[in-house]
C-alpha atoms as a PDB file:
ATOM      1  CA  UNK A   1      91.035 190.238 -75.077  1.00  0.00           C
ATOM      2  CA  UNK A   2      89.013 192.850 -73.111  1.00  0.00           C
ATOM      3  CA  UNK A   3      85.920 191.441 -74.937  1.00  0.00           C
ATOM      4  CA  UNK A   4      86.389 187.803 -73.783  1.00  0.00           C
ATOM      5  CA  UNK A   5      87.092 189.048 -70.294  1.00  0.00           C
ATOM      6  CA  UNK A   6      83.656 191.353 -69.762  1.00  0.00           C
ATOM      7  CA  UNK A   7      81.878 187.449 -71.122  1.00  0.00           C
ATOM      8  CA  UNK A   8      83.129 186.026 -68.586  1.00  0.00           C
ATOM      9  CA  UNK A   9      82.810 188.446 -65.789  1.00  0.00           C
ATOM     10  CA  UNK A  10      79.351 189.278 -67.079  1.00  0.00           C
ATOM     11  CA  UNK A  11      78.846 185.324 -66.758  1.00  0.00           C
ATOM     12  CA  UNK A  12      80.354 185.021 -63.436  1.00  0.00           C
ATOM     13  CA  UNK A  13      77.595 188.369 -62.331  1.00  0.00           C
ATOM     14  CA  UNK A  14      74.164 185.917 -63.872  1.00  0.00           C
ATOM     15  CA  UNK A  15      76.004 183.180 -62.058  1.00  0.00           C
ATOM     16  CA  UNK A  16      76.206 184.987 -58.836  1.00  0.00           C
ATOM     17  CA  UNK A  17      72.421 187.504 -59.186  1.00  0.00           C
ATOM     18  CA  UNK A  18      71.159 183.251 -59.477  1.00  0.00           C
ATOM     19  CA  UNK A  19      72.163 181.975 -55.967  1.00  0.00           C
ATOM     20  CA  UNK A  20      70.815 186.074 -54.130  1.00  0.00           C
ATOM     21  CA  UNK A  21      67.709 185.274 -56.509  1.00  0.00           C
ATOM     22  CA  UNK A  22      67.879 188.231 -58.612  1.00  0.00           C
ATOM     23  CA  UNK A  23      68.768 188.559 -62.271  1.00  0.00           C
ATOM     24  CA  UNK A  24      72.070 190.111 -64.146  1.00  0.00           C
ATOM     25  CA  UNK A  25      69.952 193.252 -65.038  1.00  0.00           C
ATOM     26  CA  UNK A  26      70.068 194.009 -61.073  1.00  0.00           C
ATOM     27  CA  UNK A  27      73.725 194.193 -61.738  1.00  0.00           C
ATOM     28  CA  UNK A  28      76.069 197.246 -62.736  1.00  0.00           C
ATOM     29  CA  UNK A  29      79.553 196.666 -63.339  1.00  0.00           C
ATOM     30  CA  UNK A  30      81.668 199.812 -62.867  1.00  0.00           C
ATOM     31  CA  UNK A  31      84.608 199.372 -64.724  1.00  0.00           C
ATOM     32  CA  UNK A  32      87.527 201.139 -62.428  1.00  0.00           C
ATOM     33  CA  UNK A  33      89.302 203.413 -64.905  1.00  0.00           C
ATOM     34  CA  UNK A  34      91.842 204.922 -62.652  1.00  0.00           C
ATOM     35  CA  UNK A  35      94.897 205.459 -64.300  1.00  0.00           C
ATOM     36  CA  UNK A  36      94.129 203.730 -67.154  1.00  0.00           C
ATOM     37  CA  UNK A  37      94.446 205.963 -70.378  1.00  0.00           C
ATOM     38  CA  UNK A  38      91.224 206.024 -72.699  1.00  0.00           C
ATOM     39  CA  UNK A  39      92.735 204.382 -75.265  1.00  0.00           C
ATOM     40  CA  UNK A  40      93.040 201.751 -72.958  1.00  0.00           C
ATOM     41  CA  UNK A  41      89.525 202.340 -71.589  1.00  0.00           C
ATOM     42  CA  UNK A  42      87.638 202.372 -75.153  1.00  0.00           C
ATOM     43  CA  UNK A  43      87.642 198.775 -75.573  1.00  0.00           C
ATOM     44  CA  UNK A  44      85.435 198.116 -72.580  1.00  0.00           C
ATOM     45  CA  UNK A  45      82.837 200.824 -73.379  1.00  0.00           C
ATOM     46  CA  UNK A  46      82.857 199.056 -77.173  1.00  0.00           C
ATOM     47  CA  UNK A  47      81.680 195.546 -75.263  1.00  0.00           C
ATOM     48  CA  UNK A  48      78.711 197.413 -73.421  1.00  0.00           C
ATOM     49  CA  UNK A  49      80.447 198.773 -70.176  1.00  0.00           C
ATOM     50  CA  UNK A  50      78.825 202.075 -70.118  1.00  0.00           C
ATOM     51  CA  UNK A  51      79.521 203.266 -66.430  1.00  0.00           C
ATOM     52  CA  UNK A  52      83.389 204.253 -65.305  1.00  0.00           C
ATOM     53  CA  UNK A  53      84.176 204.909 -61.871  1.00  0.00           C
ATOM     54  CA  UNK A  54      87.071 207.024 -60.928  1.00  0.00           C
ATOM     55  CA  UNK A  55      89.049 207.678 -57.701  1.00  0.00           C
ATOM     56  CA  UNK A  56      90.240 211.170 -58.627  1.00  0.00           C
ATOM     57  CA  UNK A  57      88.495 214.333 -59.563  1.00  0.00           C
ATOM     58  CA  UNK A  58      91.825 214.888 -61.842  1.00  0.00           C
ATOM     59  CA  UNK A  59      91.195 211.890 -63.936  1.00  0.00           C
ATOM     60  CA  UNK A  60      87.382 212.316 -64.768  1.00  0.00           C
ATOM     61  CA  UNK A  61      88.081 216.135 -66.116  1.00  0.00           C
ATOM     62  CA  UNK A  62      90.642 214.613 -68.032  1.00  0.00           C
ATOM     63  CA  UNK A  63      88.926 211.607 -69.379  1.00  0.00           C
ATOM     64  CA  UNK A  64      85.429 213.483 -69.463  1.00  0.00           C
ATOM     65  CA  UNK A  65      85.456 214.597 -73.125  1.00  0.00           C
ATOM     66  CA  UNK A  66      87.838 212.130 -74.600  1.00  0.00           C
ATOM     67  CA  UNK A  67      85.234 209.325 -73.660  1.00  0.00           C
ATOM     68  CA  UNK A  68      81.627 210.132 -74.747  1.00  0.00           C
ATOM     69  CA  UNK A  69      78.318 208.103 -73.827  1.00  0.00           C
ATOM     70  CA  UNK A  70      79.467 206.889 -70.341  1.00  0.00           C
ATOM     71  CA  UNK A  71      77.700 207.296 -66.595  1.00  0.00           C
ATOM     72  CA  UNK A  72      81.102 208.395 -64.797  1.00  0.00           C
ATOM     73  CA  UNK A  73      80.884 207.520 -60.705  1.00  0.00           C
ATOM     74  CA  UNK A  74      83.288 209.058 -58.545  1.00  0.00           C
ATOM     75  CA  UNK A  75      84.210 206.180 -55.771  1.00  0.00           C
ATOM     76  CA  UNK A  76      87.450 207.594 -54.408  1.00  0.00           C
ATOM     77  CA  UNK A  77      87.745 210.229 -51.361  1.00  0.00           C
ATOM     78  CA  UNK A  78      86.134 213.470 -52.210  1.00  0.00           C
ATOM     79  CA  UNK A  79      87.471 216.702 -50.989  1.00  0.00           C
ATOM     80  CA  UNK A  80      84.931 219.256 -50.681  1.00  0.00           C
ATOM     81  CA  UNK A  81      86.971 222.058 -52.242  1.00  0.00           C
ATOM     82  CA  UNK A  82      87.011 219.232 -55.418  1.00  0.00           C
ATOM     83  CA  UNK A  83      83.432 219.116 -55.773  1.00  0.00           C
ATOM     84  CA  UNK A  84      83.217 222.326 -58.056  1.00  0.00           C
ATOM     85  CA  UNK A  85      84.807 220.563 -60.708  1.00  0.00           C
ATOM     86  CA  UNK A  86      82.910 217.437 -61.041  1.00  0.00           C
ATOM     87  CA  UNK A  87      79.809 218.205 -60.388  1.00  0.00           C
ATOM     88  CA  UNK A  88      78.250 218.264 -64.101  1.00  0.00           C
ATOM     89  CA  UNK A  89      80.447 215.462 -64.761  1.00  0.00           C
ATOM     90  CA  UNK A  90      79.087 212.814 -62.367  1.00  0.00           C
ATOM     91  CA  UNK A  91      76.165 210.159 -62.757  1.00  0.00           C
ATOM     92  CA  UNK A  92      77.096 209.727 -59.258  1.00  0.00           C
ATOM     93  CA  UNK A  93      78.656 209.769 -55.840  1.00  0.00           C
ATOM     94  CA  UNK A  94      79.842 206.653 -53.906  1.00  0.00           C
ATOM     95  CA  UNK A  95      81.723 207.853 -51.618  1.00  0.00           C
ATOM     96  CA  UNK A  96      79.891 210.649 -48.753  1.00  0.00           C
ATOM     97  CA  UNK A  97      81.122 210.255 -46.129  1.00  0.00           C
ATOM     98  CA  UNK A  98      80.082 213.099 -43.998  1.00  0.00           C
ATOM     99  CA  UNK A  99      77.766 215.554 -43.837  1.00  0.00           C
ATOM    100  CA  UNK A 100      80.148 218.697 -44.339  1.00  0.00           C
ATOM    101  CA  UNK A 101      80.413 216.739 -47.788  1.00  0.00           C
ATOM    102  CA  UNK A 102      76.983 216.468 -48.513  1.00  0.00           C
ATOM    103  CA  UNK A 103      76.434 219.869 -48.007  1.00  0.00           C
ATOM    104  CA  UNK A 104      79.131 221.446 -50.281  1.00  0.00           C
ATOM    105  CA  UNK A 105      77.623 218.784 -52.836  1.00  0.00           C
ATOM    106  CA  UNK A 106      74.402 219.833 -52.667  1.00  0.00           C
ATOM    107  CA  UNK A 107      75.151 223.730 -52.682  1.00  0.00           C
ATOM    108  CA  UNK A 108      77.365 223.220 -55.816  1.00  0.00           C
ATOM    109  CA  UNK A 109      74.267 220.800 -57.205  1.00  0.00           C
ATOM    110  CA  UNK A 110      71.545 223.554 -56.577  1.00  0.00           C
ATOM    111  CA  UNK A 111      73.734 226.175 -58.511  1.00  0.00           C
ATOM    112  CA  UNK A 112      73.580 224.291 -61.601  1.00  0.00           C
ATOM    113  CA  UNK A 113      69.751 222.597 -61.096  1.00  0.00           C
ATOM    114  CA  UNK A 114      70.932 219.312 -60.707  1.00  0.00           C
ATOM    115  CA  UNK A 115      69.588 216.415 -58.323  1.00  0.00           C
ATOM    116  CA  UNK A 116      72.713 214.689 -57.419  1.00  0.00           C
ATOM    117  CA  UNK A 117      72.515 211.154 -56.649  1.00  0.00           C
ATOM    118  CA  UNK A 118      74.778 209.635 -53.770  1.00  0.00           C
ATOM    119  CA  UNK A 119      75.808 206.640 -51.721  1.00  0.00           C
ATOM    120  CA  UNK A 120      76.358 207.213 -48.055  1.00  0.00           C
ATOM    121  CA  UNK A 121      80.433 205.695 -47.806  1.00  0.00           C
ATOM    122  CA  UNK A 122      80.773 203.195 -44.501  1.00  0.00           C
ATOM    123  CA  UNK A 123      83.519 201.580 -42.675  1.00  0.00           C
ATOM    124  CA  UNK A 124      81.876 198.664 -41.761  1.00  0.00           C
ATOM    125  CA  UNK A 125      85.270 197.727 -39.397  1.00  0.00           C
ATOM    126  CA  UNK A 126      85.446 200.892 -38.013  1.00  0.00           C
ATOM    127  CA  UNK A 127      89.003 201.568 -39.010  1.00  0.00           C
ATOM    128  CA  UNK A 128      90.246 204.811 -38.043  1.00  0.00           C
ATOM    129  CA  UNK A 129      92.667 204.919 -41.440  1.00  0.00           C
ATOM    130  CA  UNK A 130      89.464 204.258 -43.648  1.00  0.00           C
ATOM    131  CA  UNK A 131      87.333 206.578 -44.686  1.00  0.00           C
ATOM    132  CA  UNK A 132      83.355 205.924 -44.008  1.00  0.00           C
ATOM    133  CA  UNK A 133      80.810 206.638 -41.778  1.00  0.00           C
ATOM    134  CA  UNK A 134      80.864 204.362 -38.661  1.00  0.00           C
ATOM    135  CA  UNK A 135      77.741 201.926 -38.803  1.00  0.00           C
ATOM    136  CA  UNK A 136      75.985 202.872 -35.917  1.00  0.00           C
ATOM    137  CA  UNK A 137      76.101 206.512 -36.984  1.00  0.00           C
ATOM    138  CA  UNK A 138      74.686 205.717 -40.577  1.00  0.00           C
ATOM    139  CA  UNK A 139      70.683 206.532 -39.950  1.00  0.00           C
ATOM    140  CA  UNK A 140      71.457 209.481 -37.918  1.00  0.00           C
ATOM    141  CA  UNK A 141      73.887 211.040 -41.053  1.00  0.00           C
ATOM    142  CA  UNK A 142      71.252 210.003 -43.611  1.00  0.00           C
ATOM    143  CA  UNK A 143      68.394 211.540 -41.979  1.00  0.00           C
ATOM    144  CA  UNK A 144      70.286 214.683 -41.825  1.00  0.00           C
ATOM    145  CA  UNK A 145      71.303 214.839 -45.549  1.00  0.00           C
ATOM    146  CA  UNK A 146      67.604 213.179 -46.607  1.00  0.00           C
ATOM    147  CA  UNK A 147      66.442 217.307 -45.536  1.00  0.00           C
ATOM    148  CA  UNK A 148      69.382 218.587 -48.972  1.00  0.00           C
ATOM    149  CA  UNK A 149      66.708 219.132 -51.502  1.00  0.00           C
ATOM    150  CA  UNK A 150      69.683 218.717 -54.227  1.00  0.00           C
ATOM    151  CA  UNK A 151      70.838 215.307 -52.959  1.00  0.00           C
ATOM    152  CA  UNK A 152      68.841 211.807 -53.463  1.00  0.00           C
ATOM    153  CA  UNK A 153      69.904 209.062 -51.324  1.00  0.00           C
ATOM    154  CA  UNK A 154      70.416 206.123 -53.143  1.00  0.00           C
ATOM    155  CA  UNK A 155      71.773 203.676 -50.828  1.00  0.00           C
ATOM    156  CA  UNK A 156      75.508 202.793 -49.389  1.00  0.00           C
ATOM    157  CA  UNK A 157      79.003 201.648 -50.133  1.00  0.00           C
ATOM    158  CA  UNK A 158      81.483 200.124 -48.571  1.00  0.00           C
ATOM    159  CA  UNK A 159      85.197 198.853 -48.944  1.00  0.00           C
ATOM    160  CA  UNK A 160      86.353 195.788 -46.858  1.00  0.00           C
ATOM    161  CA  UNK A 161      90.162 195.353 -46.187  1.00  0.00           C
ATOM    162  CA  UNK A 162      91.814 192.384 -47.477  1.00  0.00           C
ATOM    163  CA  UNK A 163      91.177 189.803 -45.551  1.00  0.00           C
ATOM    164  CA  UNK A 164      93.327 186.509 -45.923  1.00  0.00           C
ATOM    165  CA  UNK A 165      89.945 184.538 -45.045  1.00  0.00           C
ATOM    166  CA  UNK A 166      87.057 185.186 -47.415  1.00  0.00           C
ATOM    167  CA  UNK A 167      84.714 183.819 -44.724  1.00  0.00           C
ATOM    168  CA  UNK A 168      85.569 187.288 -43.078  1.00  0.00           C
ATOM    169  CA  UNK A 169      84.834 188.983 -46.035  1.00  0.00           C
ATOM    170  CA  UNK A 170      81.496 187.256 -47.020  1.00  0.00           C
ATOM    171  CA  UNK A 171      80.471 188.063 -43.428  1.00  0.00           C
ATOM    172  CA  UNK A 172      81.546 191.531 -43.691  1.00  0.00           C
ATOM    173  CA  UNK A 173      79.951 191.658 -46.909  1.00  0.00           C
ATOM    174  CA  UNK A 174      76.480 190.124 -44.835  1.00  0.00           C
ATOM    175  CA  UNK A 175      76.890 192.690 -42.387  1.00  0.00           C
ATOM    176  CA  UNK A 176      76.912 195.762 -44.888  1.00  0.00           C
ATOM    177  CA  UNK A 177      73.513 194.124 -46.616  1.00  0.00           C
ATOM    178  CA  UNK A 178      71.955 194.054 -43.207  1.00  0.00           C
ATOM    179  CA  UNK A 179      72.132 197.513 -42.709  1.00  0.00           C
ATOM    180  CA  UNK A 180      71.038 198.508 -45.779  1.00  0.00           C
ATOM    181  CA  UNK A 181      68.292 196.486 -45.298  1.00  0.00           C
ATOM    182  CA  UNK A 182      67.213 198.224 -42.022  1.00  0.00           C
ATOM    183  CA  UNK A 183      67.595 201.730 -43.625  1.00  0.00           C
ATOM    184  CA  UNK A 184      65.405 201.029 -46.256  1.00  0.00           C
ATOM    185  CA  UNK A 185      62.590 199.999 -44.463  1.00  0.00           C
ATOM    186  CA  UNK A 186      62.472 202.636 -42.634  1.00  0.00           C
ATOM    187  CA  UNK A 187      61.128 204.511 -45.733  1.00  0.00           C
ATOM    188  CA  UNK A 188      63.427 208.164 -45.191  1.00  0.00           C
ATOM    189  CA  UNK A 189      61.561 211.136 -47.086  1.00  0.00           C
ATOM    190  CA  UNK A 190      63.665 211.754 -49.900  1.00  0.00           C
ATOM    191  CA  UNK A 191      66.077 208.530 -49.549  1.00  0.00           C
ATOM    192  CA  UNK A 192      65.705 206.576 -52.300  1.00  0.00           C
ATOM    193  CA  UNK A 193      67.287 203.233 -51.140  1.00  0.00           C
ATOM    194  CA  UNK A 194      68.312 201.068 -54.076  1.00  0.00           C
ATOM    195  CA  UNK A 195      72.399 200.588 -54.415  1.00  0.00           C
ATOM    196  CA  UNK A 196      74.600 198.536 -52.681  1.00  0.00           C
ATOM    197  CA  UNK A 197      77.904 199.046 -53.903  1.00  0.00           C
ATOM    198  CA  UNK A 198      80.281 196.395 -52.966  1.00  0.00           C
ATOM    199  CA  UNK A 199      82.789 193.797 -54.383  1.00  0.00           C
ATOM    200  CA  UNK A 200      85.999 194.373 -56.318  1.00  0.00           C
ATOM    201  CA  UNK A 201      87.815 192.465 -58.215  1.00  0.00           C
ATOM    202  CA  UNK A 202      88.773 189.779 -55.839  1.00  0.00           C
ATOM    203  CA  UNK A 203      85.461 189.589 -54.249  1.00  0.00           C
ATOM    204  CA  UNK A 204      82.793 190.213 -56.560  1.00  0.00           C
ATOM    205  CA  UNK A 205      80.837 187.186 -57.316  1.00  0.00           C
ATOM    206  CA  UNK A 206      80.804 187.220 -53.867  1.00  0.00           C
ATOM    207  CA  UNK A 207      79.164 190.808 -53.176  1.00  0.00           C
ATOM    208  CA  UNK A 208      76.440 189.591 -55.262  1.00  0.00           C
ATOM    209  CA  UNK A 209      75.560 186.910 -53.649  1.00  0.00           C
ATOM    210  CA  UNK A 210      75.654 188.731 -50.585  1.00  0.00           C
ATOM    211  CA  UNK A 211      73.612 191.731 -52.523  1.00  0.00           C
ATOM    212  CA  UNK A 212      75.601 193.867 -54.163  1.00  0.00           C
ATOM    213  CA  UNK A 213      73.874 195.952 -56.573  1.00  0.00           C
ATOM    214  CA  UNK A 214      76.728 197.741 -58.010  1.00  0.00           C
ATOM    215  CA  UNK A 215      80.283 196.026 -58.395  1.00  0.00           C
ATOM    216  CA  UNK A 216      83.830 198.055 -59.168  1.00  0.00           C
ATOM    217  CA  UNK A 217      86.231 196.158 -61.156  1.00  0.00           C
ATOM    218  CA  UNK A 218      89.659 197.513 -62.520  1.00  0.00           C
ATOM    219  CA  UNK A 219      92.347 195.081 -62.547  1.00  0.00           C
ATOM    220  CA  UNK A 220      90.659 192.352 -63.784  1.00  0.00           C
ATOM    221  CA  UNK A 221      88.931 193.773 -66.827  1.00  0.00           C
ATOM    222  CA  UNK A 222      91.837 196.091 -67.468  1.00  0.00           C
ATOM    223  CA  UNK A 223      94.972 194.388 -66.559  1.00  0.00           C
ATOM    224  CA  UNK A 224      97.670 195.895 -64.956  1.00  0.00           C
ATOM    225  CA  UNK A 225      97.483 199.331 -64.128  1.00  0.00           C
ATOM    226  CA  UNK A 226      99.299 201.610 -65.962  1.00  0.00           C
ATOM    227  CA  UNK A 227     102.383 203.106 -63.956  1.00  0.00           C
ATOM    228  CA  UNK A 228     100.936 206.400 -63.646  1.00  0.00           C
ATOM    229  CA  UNK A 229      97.571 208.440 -64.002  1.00  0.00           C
ATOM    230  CA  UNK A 230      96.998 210.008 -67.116  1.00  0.00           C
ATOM    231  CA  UNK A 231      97.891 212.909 -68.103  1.00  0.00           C
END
């Protein structure tokens, strides 16, 4: 049962928030809704789950009215000509990961009077088949999009690739918290550092410890994904 299964995740998260010396409530579990139809999804948000992350613009206008009462976060690639459709939909943004992006956000976010909140996106390995922002180019891209008076910085995200050692991800993971810690003490005008988004299913009690702020879990809570997106 879905209900048994947020427990124990949500146990595994207090577990994990104990050894970084934090507490659960620093925690927000994104359940990963992608192709999973809202029938499916309505269990979770019945337990508590109240924030849905999505990799496709397609799905979230779908699921948008059919699943009241939810903070939906976009976490997949975003095209810029997608942004238009989304952009009263979203709590927010995980995945910038340019500033050609940022700037169609924040133009479509100004038209409607809307602060959009956003996480810069970075490829922490640098892999040219990833998208992300490349580490050492992270300060210089958020300082730009810190001067979009629609857009509020709210810290970074990240995706490692499966790694068949978790030392390599745990260090990865280390790596990602590092930088986040440099950015934010820098203080950026209109950067409001406070997410780290990192750790999937696999990985997640491990992002915490690390300092993950904001975890995306799919399989796990859901079960197998369904064979194709909703339609």
């Amino acid at each position: 049962m879905i209900e048994d299964t947020i427990k124990e995740i949500q146990s595994n998260i207090s577990k994990a928030a104990s050894v970084s010396g934090r507490d659960e409530k620093d925690i927000t579990l994104i359940a990963v809704s992608k192709t999973y139809s809202p029938e499916h999804i309505f269990p979770a948000v019945e337990c508590g789950v109240c924030d849905l992350g999505e990799n496709r613009v397609q799905e979230i206008m779908e699921k948008y009215e059919k699943i009241p009462n939810v903070r939906w976060h976009l976490i997949g690639h975003l095209q810029k000509n997608k942004v238009k459709y989304i952009i009263d939909k979203v709590h927010m943004i995980h995945s910038v990961d340019s500033y050609e992006l940022a700037q169609e956000i924040n133009k479509r976010a100004e038209s409607i009077g809307k602060i959009q909140k956003i996480l810069i996106q970075v490829s922490m390995v640098g892999e040219e088949t990833k998208f992300g922002v490349d580490p050492n180019l992270c300060l210089d891209v958020i300082n730009k999009i810190s001067r979009l008076n629609n857009l509020k910085v709210c810290g970074i995200m990240t995706i490692p690739p499966i790694y068949s050692d978790p030392n390599d991800t745990r260090r990865l993971f280390k790596n990602c918290k590092k930088l986040f810690d440099e950015i934010k003490a820098i203080n950026i005008e209109n950067v409001n550092f406070e997410h780290l988004s990192m750790g999937m299913s696999a990985d997640y009690p491990m992002a915490i410890e690390e300092g993950a702020t904001m975890v995306r879990l799919g399989r796990i809570i859901f079960g197998a994904r369904d064979a194709s997106p909703t339609k």
